[in-house]
Protein backbone atom coordinates (compact mmCIF):
# COMPACT_ATOMS: atom_id res chain seq x y z
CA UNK A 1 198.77 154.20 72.97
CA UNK A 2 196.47 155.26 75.55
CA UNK A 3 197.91 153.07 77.94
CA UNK A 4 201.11 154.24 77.48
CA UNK A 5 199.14 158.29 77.83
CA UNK A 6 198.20 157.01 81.13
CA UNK A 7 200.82 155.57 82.85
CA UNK A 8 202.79 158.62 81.93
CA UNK A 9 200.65 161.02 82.88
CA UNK A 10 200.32 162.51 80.08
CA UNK A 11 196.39 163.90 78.79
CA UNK A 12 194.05 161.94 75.76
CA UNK A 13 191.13 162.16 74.31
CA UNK A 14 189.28 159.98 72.30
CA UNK A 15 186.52 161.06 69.93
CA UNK A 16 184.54 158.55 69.16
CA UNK A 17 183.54 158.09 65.39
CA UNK A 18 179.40 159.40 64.84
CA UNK A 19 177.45 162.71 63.59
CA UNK A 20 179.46 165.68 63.12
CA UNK A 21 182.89 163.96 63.73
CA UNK A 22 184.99 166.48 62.04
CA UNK A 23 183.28 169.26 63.84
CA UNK A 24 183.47 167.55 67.53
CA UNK A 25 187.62 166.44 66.66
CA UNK A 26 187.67 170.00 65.65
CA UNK A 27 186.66 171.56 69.04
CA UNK A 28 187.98 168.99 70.88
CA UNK A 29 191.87 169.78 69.52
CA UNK A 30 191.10 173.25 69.65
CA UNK A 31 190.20 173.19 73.23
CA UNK A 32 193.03 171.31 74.16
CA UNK A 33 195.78 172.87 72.35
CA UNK A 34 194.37 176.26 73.87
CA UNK A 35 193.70 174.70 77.43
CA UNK A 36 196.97 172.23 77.97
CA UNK A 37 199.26 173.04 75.24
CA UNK A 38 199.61 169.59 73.77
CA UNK A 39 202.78 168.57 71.88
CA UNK A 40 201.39 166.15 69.47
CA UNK A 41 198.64 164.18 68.23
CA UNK A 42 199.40 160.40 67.90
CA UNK A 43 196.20 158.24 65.78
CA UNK A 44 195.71 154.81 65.98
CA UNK A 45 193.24 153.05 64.01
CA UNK A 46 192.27 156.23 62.42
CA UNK A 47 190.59 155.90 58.97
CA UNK A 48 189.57 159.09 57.79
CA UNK A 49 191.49 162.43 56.63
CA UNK A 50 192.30 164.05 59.19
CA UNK A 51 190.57 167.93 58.33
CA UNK A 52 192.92 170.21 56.47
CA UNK A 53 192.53 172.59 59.73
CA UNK A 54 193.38 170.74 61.76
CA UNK A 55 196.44 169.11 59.81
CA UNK A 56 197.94 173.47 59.17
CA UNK A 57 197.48 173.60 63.12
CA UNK A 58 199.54 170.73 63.96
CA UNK A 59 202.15 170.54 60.79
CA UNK A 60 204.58 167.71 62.05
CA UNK A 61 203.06 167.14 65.45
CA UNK A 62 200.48 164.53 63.92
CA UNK A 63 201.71 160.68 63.73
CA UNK A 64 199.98 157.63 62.26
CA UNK A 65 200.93 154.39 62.26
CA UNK A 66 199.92 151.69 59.27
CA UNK A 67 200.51 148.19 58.88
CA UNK A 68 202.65 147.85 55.59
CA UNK A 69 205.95 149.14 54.81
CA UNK A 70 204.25 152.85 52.89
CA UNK A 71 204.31 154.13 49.97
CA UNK A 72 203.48 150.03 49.05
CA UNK A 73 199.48 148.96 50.08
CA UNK A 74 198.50 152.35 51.26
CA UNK A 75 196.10 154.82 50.43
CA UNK A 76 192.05 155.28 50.53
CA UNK A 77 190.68 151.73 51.95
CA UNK A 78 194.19 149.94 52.47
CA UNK A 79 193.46 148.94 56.35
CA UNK A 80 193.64 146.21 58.55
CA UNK A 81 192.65 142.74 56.70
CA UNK A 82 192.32 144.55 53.18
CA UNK A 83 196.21 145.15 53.74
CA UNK A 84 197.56 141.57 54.74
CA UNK A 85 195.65 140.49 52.18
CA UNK A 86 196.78 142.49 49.14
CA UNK A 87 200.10 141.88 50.62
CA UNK A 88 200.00 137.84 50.55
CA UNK A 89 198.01 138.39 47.01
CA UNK A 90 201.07 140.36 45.72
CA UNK A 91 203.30 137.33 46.20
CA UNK A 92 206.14 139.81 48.53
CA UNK A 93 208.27 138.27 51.11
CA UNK A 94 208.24 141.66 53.45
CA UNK A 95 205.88 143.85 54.71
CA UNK A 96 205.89 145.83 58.19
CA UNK A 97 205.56 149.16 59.89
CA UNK A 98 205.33 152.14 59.00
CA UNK A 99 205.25 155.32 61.44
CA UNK A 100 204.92 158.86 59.69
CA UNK A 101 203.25 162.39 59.74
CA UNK A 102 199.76 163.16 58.91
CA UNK A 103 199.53 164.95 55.71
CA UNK A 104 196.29 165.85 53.96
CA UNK A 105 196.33 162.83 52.44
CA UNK A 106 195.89 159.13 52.72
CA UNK A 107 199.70 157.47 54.06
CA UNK A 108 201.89 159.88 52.47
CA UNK A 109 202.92 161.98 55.09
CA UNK A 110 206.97 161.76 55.54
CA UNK A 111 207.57 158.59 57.25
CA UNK A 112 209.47 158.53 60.39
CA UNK A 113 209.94 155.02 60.64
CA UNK A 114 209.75 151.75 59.41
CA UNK A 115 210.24 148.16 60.53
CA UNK A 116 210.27 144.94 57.98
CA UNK A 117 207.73 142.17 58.82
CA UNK A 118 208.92 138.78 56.89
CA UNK A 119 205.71 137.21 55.28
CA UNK A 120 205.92 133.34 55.49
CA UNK A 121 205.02 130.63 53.11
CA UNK A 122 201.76 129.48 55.47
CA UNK A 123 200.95 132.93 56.43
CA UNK A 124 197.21 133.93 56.21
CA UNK A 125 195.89 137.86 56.15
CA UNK A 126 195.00 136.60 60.29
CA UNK A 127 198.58 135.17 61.17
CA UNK A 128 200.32 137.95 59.34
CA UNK A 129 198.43 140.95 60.63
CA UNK A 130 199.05 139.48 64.22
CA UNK A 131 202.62 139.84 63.46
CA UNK A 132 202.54 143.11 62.10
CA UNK A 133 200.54 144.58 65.18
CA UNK A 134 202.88 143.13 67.81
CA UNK A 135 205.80 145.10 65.70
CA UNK A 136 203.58 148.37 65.86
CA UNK A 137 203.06 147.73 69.47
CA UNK A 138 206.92 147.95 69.66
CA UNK A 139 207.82 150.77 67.15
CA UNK A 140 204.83 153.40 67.63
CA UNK A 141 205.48 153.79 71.10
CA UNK A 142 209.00 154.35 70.46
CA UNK A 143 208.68 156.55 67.71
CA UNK A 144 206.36 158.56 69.62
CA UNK A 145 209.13 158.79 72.92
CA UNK A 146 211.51 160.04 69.52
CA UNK A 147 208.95 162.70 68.26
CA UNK A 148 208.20 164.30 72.19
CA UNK A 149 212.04 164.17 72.85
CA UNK A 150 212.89 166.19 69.85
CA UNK A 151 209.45 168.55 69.98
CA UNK A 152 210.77 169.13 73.81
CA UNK A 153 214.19 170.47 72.40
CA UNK A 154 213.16 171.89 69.65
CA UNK A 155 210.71 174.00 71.85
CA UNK A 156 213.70 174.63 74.36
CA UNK A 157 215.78 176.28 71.59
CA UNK A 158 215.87 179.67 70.96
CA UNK A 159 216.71 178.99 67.45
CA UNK A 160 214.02 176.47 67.09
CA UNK A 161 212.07 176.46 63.53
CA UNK A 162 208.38 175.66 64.64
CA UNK A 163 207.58 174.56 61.18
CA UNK A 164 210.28 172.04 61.02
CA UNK A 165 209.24 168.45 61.06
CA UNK A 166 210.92 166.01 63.32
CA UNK A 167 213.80 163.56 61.67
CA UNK A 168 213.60 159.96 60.82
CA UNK A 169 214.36 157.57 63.41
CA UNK A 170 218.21 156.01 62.81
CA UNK A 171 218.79 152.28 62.50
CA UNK A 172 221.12 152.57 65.61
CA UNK A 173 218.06 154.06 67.26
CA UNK A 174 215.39 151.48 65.92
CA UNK A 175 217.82 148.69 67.10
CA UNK A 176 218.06 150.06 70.61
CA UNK A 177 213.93 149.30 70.78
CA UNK A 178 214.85 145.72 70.92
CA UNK A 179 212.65 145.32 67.83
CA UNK A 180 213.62 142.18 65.89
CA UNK A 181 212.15 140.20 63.10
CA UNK A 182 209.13 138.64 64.43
């Protein structure tokens, strides 16, 4: 995602995990939601709750991605290998993507979008996961594009609701990605 920030244009930050994370995120989105009026948040790789502060600030303006088709193998400690592995231990033929809003809980923010991932006989919690992150690589960024597009509008509109979160992404408009069953 941060390439994609920069050959846009558009400003990031990164806060690196360490002492007095919360607090630094804190300030940091503070001072740029005050200084450049930022849109959205977008995590990646982000494993903790995201403050409750934080979350009332930015109600529907904060995505997360996850690897597994949510509400299935999310929740407190369901990331990276833990997931592909629970998934191939549960015997399921399809997992995937899941984009959705940041909530003040673990995953269950409403989802945005989804993408299936087909698991395969041979597939390992290694193979699988590589799968599943070249189909985030494909559907975050696009979801993201979907999000700004309607935020833009939305903030456009007289008769915008500021509190409304943005709509699901339609199959017509997940198939125009050029996504396909890896």
């Amino acid at each position: 995602m941060l390439e994609h920030a920069g050959a846009y244009g558009l400003p990031h930050v990164v806060v690196p995990p360490g002492p007095d994370f919360e607090s630094r995120l804190v300030r940091v989105l503070t001072d740029v939601d005050a200084g450049r009026g930022a849109g959205m948040l977008v995590l990646a790789g982000y494993l903790r709750l995201v403050p409750p502060g934080v979350v009332r600030r930015w109600a529907g303006r904060i995505l997360n991605v996850h690897p597994s088709l949510l509400p299935a193998f999310g929740g407190k400690g369901m990331y990276g290998a833990r997931i592909h592995a629970a998934v191939l231990a549960a015997g399921i033929q399809v997992t995937g993507v899941t984009v959705h809003l940041v909530d003040e809980r673990f995953d269950e923010g409403p989802i945005l979008a989804q993408w299936p991932v087909p698991v395969r006989p041979d597939d390992t919690p290694a193979t699988l996961a590589a799968r599943v992150l070249a189909t985030e690589h494909r559907l975050y960024p696009a979801a993201v594009e979907h999000v700004a597009a309607w935020l833009a509008a939305r903030d456009a509109s007289v008769f915008g609701d500021a509190h409304a979160a943005p709509p699901s992404l339609s199959a017509s408009q997940l198939l125009r990605t050029g996504l396909v069953f890896p």
